[in-house]
N, C-alpha and C. Protein backbone atom coordinates (compact mmCIF):
# COMPACT_ATOMS: atom_id res chain seq x y z
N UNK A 1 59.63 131.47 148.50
CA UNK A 1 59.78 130.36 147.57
C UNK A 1 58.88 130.54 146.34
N UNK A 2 59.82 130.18 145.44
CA UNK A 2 58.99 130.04 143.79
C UNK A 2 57.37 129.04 144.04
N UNK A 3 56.59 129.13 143.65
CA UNK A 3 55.41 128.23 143.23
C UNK A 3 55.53 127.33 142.36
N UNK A 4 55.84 125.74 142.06
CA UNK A 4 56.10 125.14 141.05
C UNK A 4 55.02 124.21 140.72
N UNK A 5 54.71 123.43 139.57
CA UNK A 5 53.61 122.23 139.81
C UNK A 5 53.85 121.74 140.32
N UNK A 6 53.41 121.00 141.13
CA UNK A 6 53.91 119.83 142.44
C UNK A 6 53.27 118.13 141.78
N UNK A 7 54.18 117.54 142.04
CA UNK A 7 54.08 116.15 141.05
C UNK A 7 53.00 115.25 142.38
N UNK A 8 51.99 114.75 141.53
CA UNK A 8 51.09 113.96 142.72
C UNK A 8 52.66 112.58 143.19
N UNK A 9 51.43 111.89 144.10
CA UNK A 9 52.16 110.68 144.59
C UNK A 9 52.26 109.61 143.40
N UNK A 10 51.00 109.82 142.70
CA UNK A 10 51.00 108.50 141.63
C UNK A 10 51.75 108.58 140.39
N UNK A 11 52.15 110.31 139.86
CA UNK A 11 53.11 110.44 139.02
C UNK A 11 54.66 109.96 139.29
N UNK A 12 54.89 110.31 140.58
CA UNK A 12 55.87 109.79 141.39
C UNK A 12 56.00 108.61 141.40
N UNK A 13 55.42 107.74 141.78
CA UNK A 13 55.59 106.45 141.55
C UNK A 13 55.96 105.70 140.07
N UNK A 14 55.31 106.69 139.24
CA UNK A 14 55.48 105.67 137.89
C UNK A 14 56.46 106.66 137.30
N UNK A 15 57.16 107.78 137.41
CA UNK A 15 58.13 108.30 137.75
C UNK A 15 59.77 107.37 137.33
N UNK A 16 59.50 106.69 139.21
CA UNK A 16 60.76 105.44 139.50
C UNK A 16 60.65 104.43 138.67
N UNK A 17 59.51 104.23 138.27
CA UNK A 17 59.15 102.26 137.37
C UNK A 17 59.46 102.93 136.21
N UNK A 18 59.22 103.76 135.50
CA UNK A 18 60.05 104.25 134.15
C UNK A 18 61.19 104.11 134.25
N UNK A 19 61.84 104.96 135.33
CA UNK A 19 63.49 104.65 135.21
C UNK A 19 63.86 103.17 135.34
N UNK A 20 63.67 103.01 136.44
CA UNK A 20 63.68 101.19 136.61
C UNK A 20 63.62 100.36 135.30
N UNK A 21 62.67 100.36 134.53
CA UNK A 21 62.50 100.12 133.16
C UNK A 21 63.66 100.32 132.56
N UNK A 22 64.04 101.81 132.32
CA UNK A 22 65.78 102.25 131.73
C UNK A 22 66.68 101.19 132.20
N UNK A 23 66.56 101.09 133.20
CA UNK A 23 67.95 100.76 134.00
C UNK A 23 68.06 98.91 133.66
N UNK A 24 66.82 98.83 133.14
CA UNK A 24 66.97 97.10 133.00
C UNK A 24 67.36 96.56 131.65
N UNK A 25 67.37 97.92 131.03
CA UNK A 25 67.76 97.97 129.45
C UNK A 25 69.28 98.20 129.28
N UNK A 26 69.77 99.40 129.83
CA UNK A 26 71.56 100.13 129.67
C UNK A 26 72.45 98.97 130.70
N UNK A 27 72.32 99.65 131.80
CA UNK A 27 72.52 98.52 132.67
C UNK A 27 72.96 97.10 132.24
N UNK A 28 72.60 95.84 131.99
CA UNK A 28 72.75 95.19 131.38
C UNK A 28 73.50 95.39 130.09
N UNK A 29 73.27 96.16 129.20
CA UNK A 29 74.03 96.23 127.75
C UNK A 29 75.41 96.44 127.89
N UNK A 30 75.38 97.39 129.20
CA UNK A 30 76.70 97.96 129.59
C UNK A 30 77.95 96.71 129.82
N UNK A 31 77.29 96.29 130.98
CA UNK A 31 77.78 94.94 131.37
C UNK A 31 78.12 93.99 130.64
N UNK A 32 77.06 93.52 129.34
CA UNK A 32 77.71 92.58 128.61
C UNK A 32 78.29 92.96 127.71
N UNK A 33 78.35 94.13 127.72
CA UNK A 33 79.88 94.42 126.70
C UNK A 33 81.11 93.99 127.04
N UNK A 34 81.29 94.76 128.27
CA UNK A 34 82.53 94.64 129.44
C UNK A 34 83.23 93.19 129.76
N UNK A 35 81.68 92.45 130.08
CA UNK A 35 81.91 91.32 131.23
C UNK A 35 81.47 90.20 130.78
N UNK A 36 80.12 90.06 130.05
CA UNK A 36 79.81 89.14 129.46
C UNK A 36 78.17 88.87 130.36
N UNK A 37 77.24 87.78 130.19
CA UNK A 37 76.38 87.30 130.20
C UNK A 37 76.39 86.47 131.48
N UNK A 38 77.11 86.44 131.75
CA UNK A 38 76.92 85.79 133.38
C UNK A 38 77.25 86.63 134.27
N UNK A 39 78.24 87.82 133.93
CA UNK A 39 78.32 88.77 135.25
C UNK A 39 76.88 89.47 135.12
N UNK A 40 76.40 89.62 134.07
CA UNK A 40 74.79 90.55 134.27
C UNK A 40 73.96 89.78 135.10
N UNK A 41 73.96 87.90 134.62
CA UNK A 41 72.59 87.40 135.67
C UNK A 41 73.44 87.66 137.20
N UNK A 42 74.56 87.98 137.49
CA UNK A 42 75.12 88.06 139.16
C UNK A 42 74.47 89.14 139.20
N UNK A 43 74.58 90.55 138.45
CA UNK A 43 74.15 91.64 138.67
C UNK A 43 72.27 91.37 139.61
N UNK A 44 71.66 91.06 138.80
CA UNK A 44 70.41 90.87 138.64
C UNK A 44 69.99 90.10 139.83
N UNK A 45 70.54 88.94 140.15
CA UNK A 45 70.29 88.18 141.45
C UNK A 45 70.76 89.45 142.37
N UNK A 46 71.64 89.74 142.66
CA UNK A 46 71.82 90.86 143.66
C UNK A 46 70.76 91.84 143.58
N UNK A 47 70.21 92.58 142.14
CA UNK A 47 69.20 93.40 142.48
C UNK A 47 67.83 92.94 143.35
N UNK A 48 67.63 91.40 142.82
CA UNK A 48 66.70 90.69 143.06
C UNK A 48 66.37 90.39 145.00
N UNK A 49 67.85 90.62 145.09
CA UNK A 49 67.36 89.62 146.60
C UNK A 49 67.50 91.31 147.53
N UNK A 50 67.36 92.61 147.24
CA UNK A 50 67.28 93.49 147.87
C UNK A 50 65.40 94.38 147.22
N UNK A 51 64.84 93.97 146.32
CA UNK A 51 63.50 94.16 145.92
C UNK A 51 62.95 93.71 147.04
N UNK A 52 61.86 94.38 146.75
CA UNK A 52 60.89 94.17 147.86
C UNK A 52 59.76 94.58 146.80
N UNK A 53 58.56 93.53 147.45
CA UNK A 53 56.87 93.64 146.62
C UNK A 53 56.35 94.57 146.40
N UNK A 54 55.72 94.83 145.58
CA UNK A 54 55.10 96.67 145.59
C UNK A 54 53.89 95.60 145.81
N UNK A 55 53.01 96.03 147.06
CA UNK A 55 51.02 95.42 146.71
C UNK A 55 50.33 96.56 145.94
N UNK A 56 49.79 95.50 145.16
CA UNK A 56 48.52 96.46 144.55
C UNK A 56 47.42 96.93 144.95
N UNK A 57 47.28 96.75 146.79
CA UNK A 57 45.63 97.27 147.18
C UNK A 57 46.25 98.50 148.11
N UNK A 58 47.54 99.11 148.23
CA UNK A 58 47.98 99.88 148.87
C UNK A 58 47.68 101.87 148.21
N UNK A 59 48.33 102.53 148.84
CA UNK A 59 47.95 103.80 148.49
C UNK A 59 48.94 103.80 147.33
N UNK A 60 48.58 105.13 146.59
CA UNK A 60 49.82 105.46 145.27
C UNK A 60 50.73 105.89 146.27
N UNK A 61 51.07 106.72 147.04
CA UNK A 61 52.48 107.29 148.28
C UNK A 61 53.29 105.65 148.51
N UNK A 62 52.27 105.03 149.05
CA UNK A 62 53.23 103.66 149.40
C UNK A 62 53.61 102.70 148.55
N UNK A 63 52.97 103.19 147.60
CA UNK A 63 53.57 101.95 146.26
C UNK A 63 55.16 102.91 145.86
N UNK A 64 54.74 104.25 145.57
CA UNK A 64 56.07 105.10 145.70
C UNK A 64 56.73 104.82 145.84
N UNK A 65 57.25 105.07 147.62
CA UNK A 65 57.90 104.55 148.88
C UNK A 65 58.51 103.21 148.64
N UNK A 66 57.95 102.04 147.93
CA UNK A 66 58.68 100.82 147.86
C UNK A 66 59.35 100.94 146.89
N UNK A 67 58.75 101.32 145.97
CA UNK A 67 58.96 101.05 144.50
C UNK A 67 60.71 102.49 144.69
N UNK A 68 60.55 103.45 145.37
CA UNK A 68 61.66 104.52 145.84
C UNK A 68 62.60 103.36 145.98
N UNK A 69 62.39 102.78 147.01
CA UNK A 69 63.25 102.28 147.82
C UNK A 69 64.10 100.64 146.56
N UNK A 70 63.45 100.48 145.96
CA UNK A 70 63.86 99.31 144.78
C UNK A 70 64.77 100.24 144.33
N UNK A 71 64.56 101.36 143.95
CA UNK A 71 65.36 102.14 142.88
C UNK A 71 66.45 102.35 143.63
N UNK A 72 66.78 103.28 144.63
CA UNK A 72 67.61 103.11 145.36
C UNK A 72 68.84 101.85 145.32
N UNK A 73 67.82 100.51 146.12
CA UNK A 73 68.89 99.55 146.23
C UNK A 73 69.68 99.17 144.92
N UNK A 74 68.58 99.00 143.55
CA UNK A 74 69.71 99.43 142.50
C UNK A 74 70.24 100.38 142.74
N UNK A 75 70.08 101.24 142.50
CA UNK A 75 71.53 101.99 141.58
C UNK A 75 72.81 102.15 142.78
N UNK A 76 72.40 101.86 144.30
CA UNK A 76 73.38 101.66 144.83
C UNK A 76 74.16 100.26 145.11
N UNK A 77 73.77 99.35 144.49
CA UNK A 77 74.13 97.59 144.50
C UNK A 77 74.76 97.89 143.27
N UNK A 78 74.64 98.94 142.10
CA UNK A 78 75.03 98.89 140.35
C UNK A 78 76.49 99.48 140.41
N UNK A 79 76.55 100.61 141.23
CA UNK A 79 77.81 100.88 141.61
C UNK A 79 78.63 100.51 142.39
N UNK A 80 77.84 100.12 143.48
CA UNK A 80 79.28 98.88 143.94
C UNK A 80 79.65 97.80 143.33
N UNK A 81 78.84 97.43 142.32
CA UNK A 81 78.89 96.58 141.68
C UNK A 81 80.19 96.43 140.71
N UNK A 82 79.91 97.55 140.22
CA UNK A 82 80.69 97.75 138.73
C UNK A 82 82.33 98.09 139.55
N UNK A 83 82.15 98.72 140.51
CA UNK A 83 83.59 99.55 140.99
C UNK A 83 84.39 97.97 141.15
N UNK A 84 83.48 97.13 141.89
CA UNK A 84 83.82 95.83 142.29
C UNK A 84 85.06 95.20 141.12
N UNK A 85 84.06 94.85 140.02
CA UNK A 85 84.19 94.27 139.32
C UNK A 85 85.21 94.68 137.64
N UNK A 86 84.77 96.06 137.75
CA UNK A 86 85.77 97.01 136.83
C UNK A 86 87.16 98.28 137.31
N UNK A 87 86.68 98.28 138.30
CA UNK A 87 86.93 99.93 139.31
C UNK A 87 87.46 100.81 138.95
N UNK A 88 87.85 101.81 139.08
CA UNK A 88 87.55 103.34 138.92
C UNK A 88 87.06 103.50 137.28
N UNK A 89 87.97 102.93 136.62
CA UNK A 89 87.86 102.93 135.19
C UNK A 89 86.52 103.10 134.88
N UNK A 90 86.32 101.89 135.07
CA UNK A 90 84.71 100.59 134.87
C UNK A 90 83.46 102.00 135.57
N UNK A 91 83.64 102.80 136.27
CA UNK A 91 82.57 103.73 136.93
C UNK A 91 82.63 104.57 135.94
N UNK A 92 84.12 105.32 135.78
CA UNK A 92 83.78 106.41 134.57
C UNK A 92 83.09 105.70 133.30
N UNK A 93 83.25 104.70 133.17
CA UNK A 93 82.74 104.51 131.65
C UNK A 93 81.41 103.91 131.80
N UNK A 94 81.41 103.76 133.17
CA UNK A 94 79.68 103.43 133.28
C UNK A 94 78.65 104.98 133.69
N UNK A 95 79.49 105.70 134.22
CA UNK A 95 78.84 107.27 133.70
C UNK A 95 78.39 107.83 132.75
N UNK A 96 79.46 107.33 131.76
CA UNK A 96 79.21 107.81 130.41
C UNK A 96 78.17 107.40 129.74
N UNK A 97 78.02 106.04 130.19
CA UNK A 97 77.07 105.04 129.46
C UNK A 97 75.52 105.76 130.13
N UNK A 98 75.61 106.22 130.82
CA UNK A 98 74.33 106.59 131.67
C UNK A 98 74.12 108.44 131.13
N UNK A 99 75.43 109.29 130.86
CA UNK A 99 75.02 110.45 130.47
C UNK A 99 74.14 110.24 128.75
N UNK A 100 74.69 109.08 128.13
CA UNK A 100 73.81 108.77 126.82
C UNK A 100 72.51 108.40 126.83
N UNK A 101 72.85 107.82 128.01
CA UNK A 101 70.86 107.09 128.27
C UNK A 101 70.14 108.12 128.84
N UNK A 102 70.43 109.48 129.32
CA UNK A 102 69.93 110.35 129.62
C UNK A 102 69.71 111.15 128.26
N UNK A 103 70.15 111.43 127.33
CA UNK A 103 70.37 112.47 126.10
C UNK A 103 69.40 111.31 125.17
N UNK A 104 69.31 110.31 125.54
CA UNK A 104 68.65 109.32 124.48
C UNK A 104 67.18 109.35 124.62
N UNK A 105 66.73 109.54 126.60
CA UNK A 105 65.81 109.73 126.75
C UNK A 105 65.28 110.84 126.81
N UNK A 106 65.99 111.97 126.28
CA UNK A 106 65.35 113.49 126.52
C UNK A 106 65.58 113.94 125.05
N UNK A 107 65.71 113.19 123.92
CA UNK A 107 66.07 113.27 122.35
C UNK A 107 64.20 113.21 122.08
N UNK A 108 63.91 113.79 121.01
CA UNK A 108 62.40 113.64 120.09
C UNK A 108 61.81 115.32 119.96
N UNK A 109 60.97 115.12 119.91
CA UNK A 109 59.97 115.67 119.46
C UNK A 109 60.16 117.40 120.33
N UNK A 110 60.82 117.30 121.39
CA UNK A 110 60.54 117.87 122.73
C UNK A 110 61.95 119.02 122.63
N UNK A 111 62.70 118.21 122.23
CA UNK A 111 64.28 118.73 122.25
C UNK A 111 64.51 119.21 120.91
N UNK A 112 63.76 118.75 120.05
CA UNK A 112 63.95 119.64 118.42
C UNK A 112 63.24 120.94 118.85
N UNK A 113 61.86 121.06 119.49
CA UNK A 113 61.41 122.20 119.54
C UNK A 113 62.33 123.31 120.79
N UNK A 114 63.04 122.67 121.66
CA UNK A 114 63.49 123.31 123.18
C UNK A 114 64.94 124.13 121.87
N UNK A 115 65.48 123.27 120.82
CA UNK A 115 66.69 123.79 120.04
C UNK A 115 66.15 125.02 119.41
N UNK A 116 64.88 125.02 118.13
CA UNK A 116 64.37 125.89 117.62
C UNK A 116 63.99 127.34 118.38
N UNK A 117 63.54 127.41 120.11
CA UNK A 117 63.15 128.19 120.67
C UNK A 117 64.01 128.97 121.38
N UNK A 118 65.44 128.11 121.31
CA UNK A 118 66.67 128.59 121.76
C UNK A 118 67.35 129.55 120.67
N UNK A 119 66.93 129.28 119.97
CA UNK A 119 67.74 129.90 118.51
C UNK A 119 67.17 131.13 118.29
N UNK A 120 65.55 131.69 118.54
CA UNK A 120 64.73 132.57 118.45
C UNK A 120 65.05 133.14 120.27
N UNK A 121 64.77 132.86 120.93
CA UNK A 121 64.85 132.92 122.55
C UNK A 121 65.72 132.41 123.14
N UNK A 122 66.74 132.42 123.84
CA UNK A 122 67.48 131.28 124.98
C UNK A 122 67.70 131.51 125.88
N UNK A 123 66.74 133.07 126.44
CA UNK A 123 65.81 132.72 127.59
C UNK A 123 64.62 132.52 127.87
N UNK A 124 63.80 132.02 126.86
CA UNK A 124 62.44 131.31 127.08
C UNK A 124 63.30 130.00 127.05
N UNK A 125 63.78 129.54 126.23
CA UNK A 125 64.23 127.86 126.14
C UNK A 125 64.83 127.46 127.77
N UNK A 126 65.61 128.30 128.29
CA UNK A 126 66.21 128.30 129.66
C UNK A 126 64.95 127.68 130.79
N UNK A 127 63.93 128.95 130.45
CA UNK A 127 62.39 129.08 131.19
C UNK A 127 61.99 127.22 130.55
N UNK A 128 61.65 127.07 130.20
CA UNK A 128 61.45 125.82 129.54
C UNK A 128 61.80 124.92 130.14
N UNK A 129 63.06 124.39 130.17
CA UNK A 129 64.06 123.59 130.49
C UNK A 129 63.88 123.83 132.34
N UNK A 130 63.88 124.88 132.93
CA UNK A 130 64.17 125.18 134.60
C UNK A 130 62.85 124.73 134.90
N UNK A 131 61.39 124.78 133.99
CA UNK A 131 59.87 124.23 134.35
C UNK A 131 60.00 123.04 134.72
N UNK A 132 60.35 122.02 132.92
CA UNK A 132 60.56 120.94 133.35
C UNK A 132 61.61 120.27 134.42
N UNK A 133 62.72 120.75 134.77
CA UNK A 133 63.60 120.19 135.63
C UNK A 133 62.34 120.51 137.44
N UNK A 134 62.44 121.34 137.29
CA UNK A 134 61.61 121.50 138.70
C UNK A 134 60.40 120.72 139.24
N UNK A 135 59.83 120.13 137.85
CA UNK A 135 58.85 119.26 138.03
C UNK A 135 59.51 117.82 138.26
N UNK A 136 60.42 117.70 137.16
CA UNK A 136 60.72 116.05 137.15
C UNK A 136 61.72 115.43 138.49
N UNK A 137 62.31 116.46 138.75
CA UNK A 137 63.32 116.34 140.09
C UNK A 137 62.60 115.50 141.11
N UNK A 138 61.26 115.88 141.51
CA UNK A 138 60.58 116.04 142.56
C UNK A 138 60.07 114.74 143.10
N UNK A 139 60.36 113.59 141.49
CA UNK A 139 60.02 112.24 142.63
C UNK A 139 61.64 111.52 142.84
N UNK A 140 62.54 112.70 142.67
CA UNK A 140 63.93 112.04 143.06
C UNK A 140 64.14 112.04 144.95
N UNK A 141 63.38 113.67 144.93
CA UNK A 141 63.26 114.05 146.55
C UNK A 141 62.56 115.24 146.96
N UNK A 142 62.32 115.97 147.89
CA UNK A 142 61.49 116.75 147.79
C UNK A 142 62.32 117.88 147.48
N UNK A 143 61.37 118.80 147.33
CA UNK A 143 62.51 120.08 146.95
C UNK A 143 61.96 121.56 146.99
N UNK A 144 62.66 122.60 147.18
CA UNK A 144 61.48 124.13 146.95
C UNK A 144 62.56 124.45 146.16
N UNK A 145 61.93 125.61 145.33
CA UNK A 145 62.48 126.57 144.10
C UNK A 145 62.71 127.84 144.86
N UNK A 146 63.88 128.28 144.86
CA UNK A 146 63.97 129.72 145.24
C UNK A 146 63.82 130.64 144.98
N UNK A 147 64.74 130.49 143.20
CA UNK A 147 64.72 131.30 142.52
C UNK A 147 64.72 130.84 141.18
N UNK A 148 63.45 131.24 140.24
CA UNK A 148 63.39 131.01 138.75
C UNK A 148 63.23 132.20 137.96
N UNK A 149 64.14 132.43 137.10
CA UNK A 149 64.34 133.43 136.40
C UNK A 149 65.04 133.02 134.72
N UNK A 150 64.75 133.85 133.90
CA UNK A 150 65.02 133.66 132.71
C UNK A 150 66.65 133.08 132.59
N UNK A 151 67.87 133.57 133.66
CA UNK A 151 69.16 133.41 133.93
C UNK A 151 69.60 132.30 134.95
N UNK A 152 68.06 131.79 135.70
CA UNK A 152 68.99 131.24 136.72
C UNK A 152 67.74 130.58 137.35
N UNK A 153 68.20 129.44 137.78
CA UNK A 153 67.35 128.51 138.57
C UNK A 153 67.58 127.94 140.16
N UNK A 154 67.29 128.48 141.32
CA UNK A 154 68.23 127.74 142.00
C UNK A 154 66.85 127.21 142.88
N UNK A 155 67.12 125.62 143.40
CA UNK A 155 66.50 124.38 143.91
C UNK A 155 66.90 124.05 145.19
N UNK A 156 66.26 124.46 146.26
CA UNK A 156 66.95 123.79 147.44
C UNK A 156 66.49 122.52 148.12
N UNK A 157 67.29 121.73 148.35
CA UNK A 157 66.81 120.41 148.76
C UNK A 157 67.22 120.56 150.39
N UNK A 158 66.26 120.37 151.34
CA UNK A 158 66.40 120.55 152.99
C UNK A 158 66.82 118.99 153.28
N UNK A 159 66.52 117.87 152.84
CA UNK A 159 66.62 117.06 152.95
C UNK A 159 66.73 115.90 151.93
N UNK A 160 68.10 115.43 151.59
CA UNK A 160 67.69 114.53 150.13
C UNK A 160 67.30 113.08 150.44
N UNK A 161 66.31 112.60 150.01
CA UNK A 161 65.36 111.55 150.36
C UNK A 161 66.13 110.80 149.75
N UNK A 162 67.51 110.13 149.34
CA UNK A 162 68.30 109.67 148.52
C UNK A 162 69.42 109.21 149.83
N UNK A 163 69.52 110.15 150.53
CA UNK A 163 70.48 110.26 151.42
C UNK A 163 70.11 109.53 152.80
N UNK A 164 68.67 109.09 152.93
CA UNK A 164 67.67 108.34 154.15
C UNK A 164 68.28 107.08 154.18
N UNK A 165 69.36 106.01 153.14
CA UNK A 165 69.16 104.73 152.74
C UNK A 165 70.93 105.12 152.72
N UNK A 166 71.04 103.78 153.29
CA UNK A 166 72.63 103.62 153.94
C UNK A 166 73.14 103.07 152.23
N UNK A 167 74.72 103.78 152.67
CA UNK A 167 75.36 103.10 151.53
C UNK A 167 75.12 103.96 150.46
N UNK A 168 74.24 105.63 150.60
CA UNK A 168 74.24 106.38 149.19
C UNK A 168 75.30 107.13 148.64
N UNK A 169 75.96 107.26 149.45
CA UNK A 169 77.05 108.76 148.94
C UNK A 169 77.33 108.92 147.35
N UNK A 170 77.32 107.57 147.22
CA UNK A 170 78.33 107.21 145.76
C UNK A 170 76.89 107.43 144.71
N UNK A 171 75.53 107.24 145.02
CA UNK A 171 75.00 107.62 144.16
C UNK A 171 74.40 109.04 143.92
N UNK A 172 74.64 109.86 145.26
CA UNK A 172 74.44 111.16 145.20
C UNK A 172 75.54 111.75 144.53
N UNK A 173 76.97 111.43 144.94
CA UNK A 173 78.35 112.12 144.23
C UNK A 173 78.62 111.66 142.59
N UNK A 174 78.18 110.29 142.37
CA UNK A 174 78.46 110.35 140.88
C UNK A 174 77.11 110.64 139.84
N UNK A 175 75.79 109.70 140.38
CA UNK A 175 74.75 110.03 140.08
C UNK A 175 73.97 111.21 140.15
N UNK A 176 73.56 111.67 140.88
CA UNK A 176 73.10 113.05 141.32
C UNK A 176 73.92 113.99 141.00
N UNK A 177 75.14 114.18 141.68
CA UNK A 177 75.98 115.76 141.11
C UNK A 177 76.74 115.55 139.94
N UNK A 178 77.47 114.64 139.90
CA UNK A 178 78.39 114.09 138.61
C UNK A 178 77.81 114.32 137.15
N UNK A 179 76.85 112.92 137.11
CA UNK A 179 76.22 112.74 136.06
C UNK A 179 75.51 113.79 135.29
N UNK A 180 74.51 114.27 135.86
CA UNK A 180 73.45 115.21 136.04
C UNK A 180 74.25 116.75 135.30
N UNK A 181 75.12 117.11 136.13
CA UNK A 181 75.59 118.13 135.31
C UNK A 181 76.70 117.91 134.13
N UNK A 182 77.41 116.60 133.77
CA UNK A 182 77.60 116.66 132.52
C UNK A 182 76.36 116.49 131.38
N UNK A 183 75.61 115.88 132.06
CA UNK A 183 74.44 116.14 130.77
C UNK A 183 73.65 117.22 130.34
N UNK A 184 73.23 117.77 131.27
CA UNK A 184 72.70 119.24 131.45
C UNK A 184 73.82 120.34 130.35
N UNK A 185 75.21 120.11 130.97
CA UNK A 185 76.14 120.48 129.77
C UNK A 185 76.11 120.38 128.58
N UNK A 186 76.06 119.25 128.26
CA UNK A 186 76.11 118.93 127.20
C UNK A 186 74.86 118.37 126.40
N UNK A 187 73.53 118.42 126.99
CA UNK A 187 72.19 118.40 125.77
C UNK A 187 72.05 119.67 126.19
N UNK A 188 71.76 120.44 127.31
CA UNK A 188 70.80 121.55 127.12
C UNK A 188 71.72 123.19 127.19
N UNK A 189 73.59 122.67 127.32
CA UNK A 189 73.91 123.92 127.43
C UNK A 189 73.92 125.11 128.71
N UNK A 190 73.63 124.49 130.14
CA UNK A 190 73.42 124.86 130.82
C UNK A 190 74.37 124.39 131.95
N UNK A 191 74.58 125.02 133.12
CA UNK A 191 75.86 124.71 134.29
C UNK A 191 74.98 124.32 135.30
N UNK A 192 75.16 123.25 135.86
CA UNK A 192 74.67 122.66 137.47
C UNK A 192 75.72 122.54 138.30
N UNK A 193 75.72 123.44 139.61
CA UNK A 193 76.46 123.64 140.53
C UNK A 193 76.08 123.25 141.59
N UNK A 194 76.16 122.17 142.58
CA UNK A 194 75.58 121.68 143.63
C UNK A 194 76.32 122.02 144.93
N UNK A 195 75.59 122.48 146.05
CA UNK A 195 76.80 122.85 147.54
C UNK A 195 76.10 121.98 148.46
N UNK A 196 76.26 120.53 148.58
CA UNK A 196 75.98 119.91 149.62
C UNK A 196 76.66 120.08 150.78
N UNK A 197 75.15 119.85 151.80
CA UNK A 197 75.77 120.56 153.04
C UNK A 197 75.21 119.22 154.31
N UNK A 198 75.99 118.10 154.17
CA UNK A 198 75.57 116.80 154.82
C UNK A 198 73.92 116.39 153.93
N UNK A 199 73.02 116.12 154.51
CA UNK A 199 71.93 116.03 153.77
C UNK A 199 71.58 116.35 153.03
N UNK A 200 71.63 117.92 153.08
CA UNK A 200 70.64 119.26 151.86
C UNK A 200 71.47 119.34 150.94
N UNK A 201 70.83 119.61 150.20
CA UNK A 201 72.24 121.02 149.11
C UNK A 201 71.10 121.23 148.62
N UNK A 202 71.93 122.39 147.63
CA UNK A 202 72.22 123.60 146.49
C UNK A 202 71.51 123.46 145.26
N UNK A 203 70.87 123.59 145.00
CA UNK A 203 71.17 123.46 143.20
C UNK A 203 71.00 124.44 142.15
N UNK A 204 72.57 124.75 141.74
CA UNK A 204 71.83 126.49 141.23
C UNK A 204 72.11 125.88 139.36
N UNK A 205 71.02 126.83 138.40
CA UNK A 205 71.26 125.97 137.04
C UNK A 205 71.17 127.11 136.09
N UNK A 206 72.01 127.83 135.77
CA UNK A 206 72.33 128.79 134.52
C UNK A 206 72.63 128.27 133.41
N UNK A 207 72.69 129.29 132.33
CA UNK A 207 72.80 128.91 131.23
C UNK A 207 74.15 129.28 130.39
N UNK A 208 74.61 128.61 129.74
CA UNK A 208 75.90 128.42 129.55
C UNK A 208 76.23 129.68 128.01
């Protein structure tokens, strides 16, 4: 196995409350486009009555662990939600809405320079891009690196910590494999190929 930085527990944690943060912003916008201002507060009561307290005298791992587990019950209450209420349609276009909020949050300072280094290099920019993915993955679930190379990245997950919490499929199949590699496509130019195998999978990430 590759050697990667390994993300503490407390990066991890604030990790999920960033996204969480996202998700209380798109989420909503999405919705009241669609649906209007009262299907969002239904949304929200439903997120609400599956939260659970994060305490503040606990370890950073277990604030994690809850704060994991909030994230979770969103985004799997968001898609049943929407399928509910829009269905099949209403999911693709709430994908979409989520591959922008991904390109919106990986847009600045970071991605002008990852373009410039691609243009001179685009296999250092590759190297770049396979660092950061290997790091940021890691408070999604655990993971080892197999293989990192200027051409190719591949990530194996033994167990997806996503997959522990009933009711995920739909956020591993549209969220996790779906989503994930149209964006990867389309900001950084690169192919994500996933071979789930019940729990584990695959994740191999070349460059396009």
């Amino acid at each position: 196995m590759v050697k990667v930085k390994q993300m503490s527990d407390s990066q991890k944690y604030n990790s999920v409350l960033k996204s969480m943060t996202r998700c209380y912003v798109y989420i909503p916008a999405f919705l009241q486009k669609h649906l209007g201002d009262q299907t969002v507060a239904k949304l929200k009561d439903i997120w609400n009555s599956g939260f659970r307290q994060i305490p503040q005298d606990v370890s950073a791992g277990e604030k994690y662990e809850i704060a994991y587990s909030n994230w979770v019950w969103l985004a799997k209450s968001t898609y049943s939600f929407i399928r509910r209420e829009l269905g099949e349609d209403g999911v693709r276009q709430f994908e979409r809405a989520e591959i922008e909020e991904l390109k919106q949050q990986n847009s600045g300072i970071t991605m002008l320079m990852l373009r410039l280094i691609r243009r001179l290099s685009p296999a250092s920019a590759f190297m770049m891009l396979a660092k950061q993915l290997s790091y940021q993955l890691q408070w999604l679930t655990p993971l080892n690196v197999s293989e990192f190379t200027p051409h190719r990245l591949v990530v194996q997950i033994p167990h997806c910590k996503i997959l522990d919490f009933a009711d995920t499929n739909e956020v591993c199949r549209i969220g996790c494999q779906s989503t994930y590699s149209i964006w990867l496509a389309e900001q950084f130019r690169t192919q994500l190929q996933t071979e789930r195998h019940e729990s584990s999978c695959i994740k191999t990430i070349i460059p396009l």
